[in-house]
C-alpha atoms as a PDB file:
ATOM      1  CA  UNK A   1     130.067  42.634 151.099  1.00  0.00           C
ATOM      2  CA  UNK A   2     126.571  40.872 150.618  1.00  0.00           C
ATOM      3  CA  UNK A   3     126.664  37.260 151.523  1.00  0.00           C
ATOM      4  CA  UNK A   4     127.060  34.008 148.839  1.00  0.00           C
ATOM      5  CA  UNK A   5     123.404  33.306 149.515  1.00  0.00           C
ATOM      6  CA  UNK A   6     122.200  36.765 149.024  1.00  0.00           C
ATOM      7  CA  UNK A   7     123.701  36.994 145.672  1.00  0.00           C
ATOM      8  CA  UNK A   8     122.507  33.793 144.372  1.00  0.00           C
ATOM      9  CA  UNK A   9     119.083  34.694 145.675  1.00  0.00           C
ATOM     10  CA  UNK A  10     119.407  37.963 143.768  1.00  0.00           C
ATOM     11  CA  UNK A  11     120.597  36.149 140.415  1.00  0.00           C
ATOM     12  CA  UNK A  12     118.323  33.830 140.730  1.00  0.00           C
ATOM     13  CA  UNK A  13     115.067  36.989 141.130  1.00  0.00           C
ATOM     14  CA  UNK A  14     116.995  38.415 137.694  1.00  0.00           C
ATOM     15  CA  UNK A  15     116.738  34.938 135.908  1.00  0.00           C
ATOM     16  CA  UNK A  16     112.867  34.379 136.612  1.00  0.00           C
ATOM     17  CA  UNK A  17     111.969  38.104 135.550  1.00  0.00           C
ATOM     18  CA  UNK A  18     114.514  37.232 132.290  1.00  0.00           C
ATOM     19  CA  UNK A  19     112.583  34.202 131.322  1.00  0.00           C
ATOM     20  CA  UNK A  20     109.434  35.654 132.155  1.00  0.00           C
ATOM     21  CA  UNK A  21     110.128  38.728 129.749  1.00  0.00           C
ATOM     22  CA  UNK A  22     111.508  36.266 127.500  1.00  0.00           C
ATOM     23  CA  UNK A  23     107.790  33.900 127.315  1.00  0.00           C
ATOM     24  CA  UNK A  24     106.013  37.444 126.884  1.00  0.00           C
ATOM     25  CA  UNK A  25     108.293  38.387 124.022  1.00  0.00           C
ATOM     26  CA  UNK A  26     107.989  34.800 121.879  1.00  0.00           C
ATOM     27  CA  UNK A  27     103.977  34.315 123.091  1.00  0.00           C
ATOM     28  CA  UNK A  28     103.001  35.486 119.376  1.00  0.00           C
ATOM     29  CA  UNK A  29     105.704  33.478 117.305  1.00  0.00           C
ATOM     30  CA  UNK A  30     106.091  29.810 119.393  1.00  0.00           C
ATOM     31  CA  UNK A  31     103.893  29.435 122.422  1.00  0.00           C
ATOM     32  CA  UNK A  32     105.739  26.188 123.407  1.00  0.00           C
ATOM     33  CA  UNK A  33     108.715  28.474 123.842  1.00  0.00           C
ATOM     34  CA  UNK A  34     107.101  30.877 126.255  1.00  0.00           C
ATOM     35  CA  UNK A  35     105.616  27.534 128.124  1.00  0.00           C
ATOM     36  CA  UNK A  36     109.283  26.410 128.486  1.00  0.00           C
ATOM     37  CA  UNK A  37     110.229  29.743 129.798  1.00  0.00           C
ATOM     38  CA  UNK A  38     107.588  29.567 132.170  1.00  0.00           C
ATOM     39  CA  UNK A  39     108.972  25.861 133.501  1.00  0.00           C
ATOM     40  CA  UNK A  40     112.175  26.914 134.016  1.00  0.00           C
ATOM     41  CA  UNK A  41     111.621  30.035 135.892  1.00  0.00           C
ATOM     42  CA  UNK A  42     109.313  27.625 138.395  1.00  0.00           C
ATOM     43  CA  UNK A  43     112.805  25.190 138.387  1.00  0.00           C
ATOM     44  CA  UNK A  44     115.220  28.250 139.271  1.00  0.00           C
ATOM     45  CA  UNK A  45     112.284  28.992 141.903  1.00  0.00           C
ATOM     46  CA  UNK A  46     111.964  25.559 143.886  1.00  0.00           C
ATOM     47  CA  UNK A  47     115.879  25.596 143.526  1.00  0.00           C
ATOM     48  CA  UNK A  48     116.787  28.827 144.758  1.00  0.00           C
ATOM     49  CA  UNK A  49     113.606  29.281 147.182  1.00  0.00           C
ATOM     50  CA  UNK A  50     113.271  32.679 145.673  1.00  0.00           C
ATOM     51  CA  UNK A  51     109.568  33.535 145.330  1.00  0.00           C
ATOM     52  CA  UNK A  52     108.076  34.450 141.847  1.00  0.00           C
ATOM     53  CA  UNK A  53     106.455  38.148 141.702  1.00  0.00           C
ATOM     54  CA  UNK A  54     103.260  38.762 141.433  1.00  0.00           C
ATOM     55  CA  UNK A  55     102.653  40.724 138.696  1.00  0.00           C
ATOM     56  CA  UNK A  56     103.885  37.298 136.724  1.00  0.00           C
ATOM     57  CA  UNK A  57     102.112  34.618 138.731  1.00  0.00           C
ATOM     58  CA  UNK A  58      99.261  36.531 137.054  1.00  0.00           C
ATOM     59  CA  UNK A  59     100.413  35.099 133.737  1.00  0.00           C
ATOM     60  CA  UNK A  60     100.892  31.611 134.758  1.00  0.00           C
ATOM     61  CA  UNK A  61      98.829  28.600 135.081  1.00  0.00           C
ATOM     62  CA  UNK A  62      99.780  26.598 138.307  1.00  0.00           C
ATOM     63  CA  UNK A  63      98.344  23.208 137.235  1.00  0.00           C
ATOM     64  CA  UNK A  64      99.238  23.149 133.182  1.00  0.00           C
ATOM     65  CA  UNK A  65     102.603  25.461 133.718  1.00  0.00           C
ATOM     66  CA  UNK A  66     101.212  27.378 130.496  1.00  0.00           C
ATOM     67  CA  UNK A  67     101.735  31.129 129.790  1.00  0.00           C
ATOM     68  CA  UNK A  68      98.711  32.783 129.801  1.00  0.00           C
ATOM     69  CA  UNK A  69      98.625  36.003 127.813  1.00  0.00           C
ATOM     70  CA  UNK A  70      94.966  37.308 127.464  1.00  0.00           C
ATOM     71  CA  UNK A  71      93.487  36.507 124.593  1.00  0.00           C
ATOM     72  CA  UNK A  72      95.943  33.770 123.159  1.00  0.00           C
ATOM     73  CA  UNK A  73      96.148  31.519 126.003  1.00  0.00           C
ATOM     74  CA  UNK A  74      94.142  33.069 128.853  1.00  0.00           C
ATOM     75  CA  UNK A  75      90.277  34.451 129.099  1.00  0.00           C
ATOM     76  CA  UNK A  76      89.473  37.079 131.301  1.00  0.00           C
ATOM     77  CA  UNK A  77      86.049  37.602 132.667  1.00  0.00           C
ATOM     78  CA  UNK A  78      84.243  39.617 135.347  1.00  0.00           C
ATOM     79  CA  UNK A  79      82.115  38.696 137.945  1.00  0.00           C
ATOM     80  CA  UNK A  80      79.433  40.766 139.629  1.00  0.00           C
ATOM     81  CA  UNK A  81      77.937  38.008 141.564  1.00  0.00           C
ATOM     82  CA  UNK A  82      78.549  37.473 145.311  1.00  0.00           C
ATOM     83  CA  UNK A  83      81.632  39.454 145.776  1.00  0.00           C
ATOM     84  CA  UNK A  84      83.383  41.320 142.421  1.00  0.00           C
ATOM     85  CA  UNK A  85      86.251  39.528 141.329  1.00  0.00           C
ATOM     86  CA  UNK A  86      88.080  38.655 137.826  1.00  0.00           C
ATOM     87  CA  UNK A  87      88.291  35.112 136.686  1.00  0.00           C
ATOM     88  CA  UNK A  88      90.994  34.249 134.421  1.00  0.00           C
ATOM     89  CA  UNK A  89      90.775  30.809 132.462  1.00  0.00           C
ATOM     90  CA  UNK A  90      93.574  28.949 131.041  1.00  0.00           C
ATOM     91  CA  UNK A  91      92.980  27.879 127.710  1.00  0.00           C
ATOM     92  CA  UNK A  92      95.243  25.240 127.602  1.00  0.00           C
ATOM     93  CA  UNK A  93      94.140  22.826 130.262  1.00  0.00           C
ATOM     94  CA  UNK A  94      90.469  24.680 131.389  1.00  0.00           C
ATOM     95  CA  UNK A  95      91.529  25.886 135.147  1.00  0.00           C
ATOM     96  CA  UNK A  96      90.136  28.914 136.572  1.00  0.00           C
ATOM     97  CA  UNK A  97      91.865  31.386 139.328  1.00  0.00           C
ATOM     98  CA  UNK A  98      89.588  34.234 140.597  1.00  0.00           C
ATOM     99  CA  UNK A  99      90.646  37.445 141.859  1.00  0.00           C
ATOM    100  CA  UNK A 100      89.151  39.349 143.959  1.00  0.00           C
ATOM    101  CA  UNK A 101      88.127  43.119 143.147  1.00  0.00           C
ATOM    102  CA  UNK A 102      88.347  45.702 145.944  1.00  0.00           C
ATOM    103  CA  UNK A 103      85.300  47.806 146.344  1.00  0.00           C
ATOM    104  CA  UNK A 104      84.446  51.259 147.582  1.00  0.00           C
ATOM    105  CA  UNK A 105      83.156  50.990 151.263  1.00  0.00           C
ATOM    106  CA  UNK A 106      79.482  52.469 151.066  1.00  0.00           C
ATOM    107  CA  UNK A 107      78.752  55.325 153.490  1.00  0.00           C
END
């Protein structure tokens, strides 16, 4: 029988992706309600000490707690220069995160 911990831990994972379903689903309709979603999923995180996944830290803005969903609240742009990498900008508060692209080793 898993531990107390384990399933709150494991609730907690189910929650996050809930909310984070729940932002992507109301993005179109009430933005503020998908930015809510997106602050309480961070809450049940620091709580719980359960770590967000990364396919959705992709869709949120660290500094503004925003959801960004390309195109509404997000632009996404590549970059050749230097190394490749994709630069998404929030359009809510104007803060960039870059990507990096993995390349093809040349022979």
């Amino acid at each position: 029988m898993p531990s107390n911990r384990r399933l709150i831990k494991d609730l907690a994972a189910q929650r996050i992706d809930n909310l984070f379903r729940l932002a992507e689903a109301n993005i179109h309709s009430n933005p503020s309600y998908s930015d809510r979603y997106v602050e309480m999923a961070i809450q049940i995180s620091k709580r719980t000490n359960v770590r967000i996944p990364k396919s959705w830290k992709y869709f949120m803005c660290k500094s503004c707690h925003s959801f960004l969903y390309p195109g509404i609240r997000s632009r996404i742009r590549i970059s050749p220069r230097r190394s490749p990498h994709i630069v998404v900008t929030c359009l809510v508060c104007g803060t960039t995160k870059r990507y990096p692209i993995k390349t093809k080793k040349q022979r």
